[in-house]
N, C-alpha and C. Protein backbone atom coordinates (compact mmCIF):
# COMPACT_ATOMS: atom_id res chain seq x y z
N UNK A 1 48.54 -1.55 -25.54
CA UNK A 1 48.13 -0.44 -24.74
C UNK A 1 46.62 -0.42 -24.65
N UNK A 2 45.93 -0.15 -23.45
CA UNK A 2 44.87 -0.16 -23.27
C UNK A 2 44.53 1.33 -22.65
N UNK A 3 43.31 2.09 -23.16
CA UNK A 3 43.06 3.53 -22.67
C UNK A 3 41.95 3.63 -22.01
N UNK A 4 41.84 3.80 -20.77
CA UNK A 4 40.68 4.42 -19.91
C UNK A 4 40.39 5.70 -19.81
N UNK A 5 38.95 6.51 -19.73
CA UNK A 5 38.65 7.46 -19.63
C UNK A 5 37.92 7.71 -18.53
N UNK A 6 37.91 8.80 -17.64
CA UNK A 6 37.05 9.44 -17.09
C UNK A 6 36.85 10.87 -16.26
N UNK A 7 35.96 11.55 -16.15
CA UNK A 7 36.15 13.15 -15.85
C UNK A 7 35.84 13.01 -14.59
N UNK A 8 36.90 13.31 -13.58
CA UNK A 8 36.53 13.62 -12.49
C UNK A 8 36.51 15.28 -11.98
N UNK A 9 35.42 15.35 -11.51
CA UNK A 9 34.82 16.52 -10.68
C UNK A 9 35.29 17.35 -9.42
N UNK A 10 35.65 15.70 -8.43
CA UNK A 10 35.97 16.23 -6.96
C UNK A 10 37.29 16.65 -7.22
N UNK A 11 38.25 16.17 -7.89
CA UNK A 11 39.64 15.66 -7.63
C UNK A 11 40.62 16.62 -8.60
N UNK A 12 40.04 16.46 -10.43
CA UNK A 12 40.63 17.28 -11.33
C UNK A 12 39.19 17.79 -12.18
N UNK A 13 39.50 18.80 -12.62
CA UNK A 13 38.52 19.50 -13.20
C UNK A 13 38.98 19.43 -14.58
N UNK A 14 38.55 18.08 -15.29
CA UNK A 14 38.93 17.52 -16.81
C UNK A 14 39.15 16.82 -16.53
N UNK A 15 39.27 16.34 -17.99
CA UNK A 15 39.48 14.81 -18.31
C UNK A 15 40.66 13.91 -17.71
N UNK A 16 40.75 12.81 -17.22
CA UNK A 16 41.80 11.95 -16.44
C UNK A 16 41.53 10.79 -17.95
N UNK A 17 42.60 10.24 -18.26
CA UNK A 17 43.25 9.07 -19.12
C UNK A 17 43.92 8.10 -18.18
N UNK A 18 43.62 6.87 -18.00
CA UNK A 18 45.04 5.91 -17.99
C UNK A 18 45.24 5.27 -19.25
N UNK A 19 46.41 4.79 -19.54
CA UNK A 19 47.32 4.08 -20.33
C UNK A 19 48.11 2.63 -19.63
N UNK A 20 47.70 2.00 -19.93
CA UNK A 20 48.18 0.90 -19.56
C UNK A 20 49.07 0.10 -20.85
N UNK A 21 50.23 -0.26 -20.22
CA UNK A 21 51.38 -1.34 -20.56
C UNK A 21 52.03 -2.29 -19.93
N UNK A 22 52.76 -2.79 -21.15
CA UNK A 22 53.29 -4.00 -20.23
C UNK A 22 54.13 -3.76 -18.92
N UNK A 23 55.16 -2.91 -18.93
CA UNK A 23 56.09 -2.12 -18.30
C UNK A 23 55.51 -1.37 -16.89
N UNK A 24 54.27 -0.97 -17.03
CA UNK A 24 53.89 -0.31 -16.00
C UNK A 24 52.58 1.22 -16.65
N UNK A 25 52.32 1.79 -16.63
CA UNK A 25 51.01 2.97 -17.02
C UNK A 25 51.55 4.20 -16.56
N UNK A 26 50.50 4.87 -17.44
CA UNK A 26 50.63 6.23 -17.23
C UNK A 26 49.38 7.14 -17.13
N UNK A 27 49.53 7.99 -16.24
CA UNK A 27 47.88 8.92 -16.05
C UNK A 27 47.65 10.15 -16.45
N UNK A 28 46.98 10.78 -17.50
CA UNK A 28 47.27 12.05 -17.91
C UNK A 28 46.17 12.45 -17.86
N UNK A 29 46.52 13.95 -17.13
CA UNK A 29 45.42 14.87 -16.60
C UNK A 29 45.35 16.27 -17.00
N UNK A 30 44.05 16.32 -17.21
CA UNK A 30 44.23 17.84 -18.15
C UNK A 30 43.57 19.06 -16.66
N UNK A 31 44.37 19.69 -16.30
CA UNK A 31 43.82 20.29 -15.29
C UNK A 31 43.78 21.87 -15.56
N UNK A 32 44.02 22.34 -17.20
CA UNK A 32 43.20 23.26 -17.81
C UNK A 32 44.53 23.89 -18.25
N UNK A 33 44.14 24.91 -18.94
CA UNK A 33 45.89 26.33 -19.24
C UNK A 33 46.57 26.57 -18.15
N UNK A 34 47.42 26.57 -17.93
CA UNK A 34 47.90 26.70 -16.68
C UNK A 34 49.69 26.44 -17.23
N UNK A 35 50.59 27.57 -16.07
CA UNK A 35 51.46 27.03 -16.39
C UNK A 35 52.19 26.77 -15.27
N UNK A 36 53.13 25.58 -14.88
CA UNK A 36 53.13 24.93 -13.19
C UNK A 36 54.14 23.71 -13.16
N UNK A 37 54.25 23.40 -12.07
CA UNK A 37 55.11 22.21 -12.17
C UNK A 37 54.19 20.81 -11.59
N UNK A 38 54.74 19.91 -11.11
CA UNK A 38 53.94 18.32 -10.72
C UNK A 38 54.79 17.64 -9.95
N UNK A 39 54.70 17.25 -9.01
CA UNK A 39 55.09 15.94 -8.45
C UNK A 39 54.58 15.41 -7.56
N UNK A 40 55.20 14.40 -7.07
CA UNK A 40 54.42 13.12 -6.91
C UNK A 40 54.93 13.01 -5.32
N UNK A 41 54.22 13.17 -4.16
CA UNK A 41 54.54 12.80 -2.78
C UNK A 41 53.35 12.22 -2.22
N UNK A 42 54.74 10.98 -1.70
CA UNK A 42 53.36 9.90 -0.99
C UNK A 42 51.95 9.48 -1.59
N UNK A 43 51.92 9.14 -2.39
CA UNK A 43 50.72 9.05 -2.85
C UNK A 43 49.57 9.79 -3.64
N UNK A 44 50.34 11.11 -3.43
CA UNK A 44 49.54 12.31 -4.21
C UNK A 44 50.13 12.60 -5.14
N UNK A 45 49.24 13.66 -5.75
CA UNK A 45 49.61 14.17 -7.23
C UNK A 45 49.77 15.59 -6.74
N UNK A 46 50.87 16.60 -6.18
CA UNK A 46 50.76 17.59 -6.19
C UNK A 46 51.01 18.58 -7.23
N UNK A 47 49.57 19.26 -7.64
CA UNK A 47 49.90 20.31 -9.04
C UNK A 47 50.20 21.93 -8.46
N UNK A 48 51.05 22.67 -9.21
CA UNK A 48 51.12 23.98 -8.94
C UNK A 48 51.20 24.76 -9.67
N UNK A 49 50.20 25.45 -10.34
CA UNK A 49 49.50 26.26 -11.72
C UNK A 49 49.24 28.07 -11.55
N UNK A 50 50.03 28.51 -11.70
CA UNK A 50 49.41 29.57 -11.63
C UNK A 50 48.89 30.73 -10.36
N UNK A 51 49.93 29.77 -9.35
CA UNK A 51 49.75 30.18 -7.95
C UNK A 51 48.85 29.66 -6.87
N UNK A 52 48.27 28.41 -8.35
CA UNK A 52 47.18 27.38 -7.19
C UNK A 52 47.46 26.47 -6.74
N UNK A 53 47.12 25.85 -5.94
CA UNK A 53 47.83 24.54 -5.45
C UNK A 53 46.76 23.12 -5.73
N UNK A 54 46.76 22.19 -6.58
CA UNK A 54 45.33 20.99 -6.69
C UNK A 54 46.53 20.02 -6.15
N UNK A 55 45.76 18.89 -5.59
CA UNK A 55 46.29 17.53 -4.70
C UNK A 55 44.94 16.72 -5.41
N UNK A 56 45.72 15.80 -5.89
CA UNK A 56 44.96 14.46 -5.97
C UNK A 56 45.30 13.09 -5.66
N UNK A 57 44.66 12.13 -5.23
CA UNK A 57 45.23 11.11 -5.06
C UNK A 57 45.89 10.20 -6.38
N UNK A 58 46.82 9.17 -5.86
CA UNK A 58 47.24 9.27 -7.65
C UNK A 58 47.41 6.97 -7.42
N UNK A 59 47.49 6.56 -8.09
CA UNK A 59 46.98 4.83 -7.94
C UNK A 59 48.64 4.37 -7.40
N UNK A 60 48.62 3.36 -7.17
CA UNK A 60 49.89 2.77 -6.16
C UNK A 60 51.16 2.60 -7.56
N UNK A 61 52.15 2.36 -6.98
CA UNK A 61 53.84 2.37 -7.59
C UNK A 61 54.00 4.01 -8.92
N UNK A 62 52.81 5.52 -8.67
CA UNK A 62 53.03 6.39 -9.47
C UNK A 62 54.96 6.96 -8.59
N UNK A 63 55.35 6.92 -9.62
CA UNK A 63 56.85 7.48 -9.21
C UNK A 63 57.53 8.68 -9.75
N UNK A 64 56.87 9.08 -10.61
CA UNK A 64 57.08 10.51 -11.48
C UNK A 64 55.58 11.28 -11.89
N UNK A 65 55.58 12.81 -11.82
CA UNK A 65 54.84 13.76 -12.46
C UNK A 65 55.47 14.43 -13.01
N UNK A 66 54.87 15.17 -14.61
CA UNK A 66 55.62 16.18 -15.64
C UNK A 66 54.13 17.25 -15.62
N UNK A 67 54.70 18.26 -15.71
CA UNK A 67 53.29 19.15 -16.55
C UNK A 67 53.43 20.10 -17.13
N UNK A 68 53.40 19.86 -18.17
CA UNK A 68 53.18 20.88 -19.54
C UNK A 68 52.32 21.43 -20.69
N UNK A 69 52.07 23.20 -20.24
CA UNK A 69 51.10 23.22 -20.77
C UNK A 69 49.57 23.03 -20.20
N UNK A 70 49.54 22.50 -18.68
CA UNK A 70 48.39 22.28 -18.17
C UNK A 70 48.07 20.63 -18.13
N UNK A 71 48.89 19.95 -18.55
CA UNK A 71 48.72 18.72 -18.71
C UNK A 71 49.59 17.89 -17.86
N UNK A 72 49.34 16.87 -16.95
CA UNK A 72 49.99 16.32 -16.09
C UNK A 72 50.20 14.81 -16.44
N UNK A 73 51.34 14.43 -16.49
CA UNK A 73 51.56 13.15 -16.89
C UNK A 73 52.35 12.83 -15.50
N UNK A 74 51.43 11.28 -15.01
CA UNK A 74 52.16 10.57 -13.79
C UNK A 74 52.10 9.37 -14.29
N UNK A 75 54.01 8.92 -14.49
CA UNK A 75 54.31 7.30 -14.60
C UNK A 75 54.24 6.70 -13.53
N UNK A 76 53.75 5.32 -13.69
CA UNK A 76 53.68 4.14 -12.47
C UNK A 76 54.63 3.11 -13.41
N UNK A 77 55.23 2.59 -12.25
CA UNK A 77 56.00 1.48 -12.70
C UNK A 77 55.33 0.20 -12.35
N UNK A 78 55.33 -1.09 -13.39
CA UNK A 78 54.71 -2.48 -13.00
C UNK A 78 55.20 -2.94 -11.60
N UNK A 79 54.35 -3.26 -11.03
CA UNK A 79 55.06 -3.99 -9.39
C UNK A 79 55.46 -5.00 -9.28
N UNK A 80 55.09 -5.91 -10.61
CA UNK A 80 55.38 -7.51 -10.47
C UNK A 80 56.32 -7.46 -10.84
């Protein structure tokens, strides 16, 4: 497993993680207390917290979002 970090500004307000594996990665996003659901259309990350609505773009083969707690986990599956 390999872990990337970085805080994006425009997109999520906190910290973004990837996780990388053999199998395929995962992206976890802290988009603050909040309590909401996640999923994943076309290409986006749609979050819904608290009566707000955040959209982010999310990296190619993401096929699931969870969020709990304020925390958004989107699996990608390997393409090869």
């Amino acid at each position: 497993m390999t872990g990337n970090s970085r805080s994006v500004s425009g997109e999520v307000n906190g910290l973004v993680r990837r996780y990388d594996y053999e199998d395929g990665a995962v992206v976890v996003a802290d988009v603050g207390p909040a309590d909401g659901h996640a999923e994943v259309v076309d290409g986006t990350a749609v979050v819904v917290a608290d009566g707000d609505q955040q959209e982010f773009d999310v990296p190619a083969g993401a096929s699931r979002a969870v969020m709990n707690n304020g925390i958004v986990t989107i699996e990608m599956e390997d393409s090869a």
